[in-house]
N, C-alpha and C. Protein backbone atom coordinates (compact mmCIF):
# COMPACT_ATOMS: atom_id res chain seq x y z
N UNK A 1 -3.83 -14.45 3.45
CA UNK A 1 -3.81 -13.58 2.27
C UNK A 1 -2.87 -14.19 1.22
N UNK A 2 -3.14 -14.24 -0.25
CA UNK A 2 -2.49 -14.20 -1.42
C UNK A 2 -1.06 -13.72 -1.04
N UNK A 3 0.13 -14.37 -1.83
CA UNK A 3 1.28 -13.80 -1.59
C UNK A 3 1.40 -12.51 -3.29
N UNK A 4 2.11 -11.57 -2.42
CA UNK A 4 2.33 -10.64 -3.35
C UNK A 4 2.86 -10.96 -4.42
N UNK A 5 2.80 -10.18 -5.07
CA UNK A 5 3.73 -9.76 -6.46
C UNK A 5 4.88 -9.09 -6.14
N UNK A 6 5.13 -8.19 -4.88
CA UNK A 6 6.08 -7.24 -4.77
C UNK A 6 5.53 -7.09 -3.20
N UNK A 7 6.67 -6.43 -2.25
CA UNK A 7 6.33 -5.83 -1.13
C UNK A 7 7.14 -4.28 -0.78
N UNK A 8 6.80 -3.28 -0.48
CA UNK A 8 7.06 -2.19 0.41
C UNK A 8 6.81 -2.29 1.45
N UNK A 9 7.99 -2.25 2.20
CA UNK A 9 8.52 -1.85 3.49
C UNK A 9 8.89 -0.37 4.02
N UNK A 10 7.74 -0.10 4.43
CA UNK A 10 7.76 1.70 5.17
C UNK A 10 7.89 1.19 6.52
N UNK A 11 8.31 0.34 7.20
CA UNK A 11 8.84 0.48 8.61
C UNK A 11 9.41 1.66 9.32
N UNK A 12 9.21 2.11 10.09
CA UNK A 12 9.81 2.96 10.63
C UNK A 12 9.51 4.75 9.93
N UNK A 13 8.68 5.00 8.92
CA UNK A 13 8.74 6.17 8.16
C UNK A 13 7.63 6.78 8.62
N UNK A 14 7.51 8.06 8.79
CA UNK A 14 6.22 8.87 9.07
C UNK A 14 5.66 9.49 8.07
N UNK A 15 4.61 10.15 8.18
CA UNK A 15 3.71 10.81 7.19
C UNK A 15 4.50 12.08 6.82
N UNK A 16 5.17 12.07 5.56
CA UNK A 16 4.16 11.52 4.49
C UNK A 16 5.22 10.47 3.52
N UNK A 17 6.23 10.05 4.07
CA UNK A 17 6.91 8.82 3.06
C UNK A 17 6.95 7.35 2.77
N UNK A 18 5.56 7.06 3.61
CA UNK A 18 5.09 5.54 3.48
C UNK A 18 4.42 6.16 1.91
N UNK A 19 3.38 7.16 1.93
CA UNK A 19 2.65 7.37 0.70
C UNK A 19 3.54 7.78 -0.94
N UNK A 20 4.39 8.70 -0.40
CA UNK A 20 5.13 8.81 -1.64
C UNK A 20 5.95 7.74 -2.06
N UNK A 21 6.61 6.92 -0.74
CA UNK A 21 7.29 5.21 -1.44
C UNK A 21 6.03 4.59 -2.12
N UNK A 22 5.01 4.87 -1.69
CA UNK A 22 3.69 3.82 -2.40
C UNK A 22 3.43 4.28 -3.45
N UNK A 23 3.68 5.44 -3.79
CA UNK A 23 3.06 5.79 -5.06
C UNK A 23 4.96 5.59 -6.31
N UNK A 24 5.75 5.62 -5.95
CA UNK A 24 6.84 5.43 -6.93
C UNK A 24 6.70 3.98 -6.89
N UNK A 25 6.36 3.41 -6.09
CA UNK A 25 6.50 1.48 -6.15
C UNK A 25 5.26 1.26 -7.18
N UNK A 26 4.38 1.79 -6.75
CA UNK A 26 2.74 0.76 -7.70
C UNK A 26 3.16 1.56 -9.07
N UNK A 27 3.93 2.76 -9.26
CA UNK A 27 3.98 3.51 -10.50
C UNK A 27 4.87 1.99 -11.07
N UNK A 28 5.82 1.45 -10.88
CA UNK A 28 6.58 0.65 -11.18
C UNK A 28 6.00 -1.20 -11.65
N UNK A 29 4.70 -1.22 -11.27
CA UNK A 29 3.89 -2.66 -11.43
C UNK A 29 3.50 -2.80 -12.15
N UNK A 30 2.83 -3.87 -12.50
CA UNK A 30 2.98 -4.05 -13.71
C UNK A 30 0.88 -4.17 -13.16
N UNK A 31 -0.02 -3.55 -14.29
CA UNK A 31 -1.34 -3.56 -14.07
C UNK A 31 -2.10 -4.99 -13.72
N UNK A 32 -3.04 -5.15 -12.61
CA UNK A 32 -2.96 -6.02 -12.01
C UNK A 32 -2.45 -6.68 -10.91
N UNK A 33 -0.96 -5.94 -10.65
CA UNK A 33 -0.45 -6.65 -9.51
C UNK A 33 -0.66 -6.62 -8.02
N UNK A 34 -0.09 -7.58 -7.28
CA UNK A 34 -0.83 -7.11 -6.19
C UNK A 34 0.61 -6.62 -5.11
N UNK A 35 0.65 -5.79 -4.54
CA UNK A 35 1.28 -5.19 -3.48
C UNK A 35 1.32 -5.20 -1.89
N UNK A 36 2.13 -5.51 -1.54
CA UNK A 36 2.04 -5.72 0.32
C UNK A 36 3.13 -4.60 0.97
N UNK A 37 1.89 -4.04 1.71
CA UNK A 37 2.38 -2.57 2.25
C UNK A 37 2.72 -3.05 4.05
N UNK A 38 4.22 -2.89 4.40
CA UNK A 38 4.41 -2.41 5.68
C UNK A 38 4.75 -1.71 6.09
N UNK A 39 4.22 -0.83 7.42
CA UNK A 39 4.32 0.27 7.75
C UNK A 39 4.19 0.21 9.18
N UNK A 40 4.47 1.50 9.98
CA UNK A 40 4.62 1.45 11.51
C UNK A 40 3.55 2.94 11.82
N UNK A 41 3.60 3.85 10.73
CA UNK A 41 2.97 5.22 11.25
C UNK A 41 1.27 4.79 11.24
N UNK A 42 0.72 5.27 12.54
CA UNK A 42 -0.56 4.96 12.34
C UNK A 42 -1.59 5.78 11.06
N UNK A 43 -0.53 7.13 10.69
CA UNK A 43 -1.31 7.68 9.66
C UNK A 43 -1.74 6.95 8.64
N UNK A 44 -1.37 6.08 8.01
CA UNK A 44 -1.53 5.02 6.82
C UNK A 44 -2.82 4.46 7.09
N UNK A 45 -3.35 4.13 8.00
CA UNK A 45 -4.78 3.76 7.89
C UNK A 45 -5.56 5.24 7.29
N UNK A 46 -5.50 5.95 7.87
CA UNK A 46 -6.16 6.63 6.64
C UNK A 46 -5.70 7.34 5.85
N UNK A 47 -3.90 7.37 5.26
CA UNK A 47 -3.78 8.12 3.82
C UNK A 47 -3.40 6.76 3.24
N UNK A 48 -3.33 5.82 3.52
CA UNK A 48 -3.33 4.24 2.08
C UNK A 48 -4.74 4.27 1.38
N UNK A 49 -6.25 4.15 2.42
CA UNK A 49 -7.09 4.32 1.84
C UNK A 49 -7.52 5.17 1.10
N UNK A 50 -7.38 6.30 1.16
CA UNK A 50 -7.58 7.63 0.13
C UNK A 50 -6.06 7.69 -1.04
N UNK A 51 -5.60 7.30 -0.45
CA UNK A 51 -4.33 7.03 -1.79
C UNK A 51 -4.97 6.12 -2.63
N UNK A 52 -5.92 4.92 -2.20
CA UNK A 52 -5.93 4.13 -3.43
C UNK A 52 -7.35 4.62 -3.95
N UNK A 53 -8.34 5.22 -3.14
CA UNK A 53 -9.92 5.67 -3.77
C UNK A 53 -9.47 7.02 -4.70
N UNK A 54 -8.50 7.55 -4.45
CA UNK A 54 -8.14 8.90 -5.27
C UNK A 54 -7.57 8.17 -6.55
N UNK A 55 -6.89 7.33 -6.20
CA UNK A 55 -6.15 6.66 -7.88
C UNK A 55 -6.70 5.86 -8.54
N UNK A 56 -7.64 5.12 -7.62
CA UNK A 56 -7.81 4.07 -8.75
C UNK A 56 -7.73 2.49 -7.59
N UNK A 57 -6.91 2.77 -7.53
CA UNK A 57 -6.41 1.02 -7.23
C UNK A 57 -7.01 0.34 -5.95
N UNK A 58 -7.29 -0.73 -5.79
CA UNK A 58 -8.09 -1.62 -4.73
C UNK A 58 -7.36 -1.79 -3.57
N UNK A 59 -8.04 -1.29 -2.47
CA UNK A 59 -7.08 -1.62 -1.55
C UNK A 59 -7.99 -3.50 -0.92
N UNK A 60 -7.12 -4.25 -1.38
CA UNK A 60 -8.18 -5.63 -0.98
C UNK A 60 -8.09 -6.03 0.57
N UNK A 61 -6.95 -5.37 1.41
CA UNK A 61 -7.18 -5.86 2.85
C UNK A 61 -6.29 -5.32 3.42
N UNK A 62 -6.83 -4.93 4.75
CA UNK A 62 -5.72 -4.70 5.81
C UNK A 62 -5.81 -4.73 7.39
N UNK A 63 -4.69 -4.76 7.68
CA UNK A 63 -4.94 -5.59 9.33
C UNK A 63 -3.57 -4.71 9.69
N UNK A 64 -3.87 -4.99 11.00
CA UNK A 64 -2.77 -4.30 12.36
C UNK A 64 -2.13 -5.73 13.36
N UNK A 65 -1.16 -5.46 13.40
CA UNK A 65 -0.67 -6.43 14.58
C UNK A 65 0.71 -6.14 15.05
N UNK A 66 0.33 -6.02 16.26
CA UNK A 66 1.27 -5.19 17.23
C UNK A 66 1.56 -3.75 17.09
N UNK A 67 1.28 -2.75 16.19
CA UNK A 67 1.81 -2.10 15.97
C UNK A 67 2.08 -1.73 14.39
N UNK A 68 2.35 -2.84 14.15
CA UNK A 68 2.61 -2.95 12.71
C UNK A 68 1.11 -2.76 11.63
N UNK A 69 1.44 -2.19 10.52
CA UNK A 69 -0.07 -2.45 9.64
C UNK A 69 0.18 -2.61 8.30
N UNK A 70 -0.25 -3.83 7.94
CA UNK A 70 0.02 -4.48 7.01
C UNK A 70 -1.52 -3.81 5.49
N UNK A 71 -0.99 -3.87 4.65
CA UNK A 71 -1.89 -3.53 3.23
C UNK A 71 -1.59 -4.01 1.89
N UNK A 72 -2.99 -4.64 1.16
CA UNK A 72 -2.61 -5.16 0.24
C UNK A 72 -3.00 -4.62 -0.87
N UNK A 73 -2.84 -3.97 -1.85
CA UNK A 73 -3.11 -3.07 -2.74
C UNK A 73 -3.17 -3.85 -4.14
N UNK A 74 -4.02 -3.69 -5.15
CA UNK A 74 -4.25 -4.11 -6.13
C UNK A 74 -4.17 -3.08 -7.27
N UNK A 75 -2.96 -3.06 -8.17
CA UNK A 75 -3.08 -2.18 -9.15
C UNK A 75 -4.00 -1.75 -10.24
N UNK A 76 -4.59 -0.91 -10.31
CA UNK A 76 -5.58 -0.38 -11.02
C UNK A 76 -5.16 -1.32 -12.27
N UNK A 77 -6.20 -1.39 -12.93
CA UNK A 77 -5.92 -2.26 -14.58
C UNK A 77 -5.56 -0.53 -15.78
N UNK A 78 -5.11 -0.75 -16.41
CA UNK A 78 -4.60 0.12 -17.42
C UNK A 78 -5.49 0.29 -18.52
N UNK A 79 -6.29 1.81 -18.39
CA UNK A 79 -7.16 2.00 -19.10
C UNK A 79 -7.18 2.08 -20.44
């Protein structure tokens, strides 16, 4: 994968403060950028994806390993 623009680190956080760190971080990017999400709660597979189909923004990939689940988020372009 592309190296980010920026990364969030939700290690260790449960539902629901991987999503609210994600949404004050991408509020902070600059349109276009790309974002690398880590996280440990298995909820994030499915509130990252509906976090980004509800807003806007691309989620371009994501994978699991060990435990861990990695996401790469693409900021919506600025309408």
């Amino acid at each position: 994968m592309c190296s980010a623009d920026a990364v969030l680190d939700a290690s260790g956080l449960n539902c629901p403060e991987p999503v609210m760190m994600l949404h004050n971080k991408v509020r902070g990017l600059d349109a276009g950028a790309l974002l690398k999400v880590i996280a440990t709660d298995p909820s994030t597979r499915r509130d990252i994806p509906k976090f980004c189909l509800f807003l806007g923004h691309e989620l371009v990939e994501q994978q699991e390993r060990d435990g861990t689940y990695l996401y790469w988020i693409r900021k919506k372009a600025d309408a």
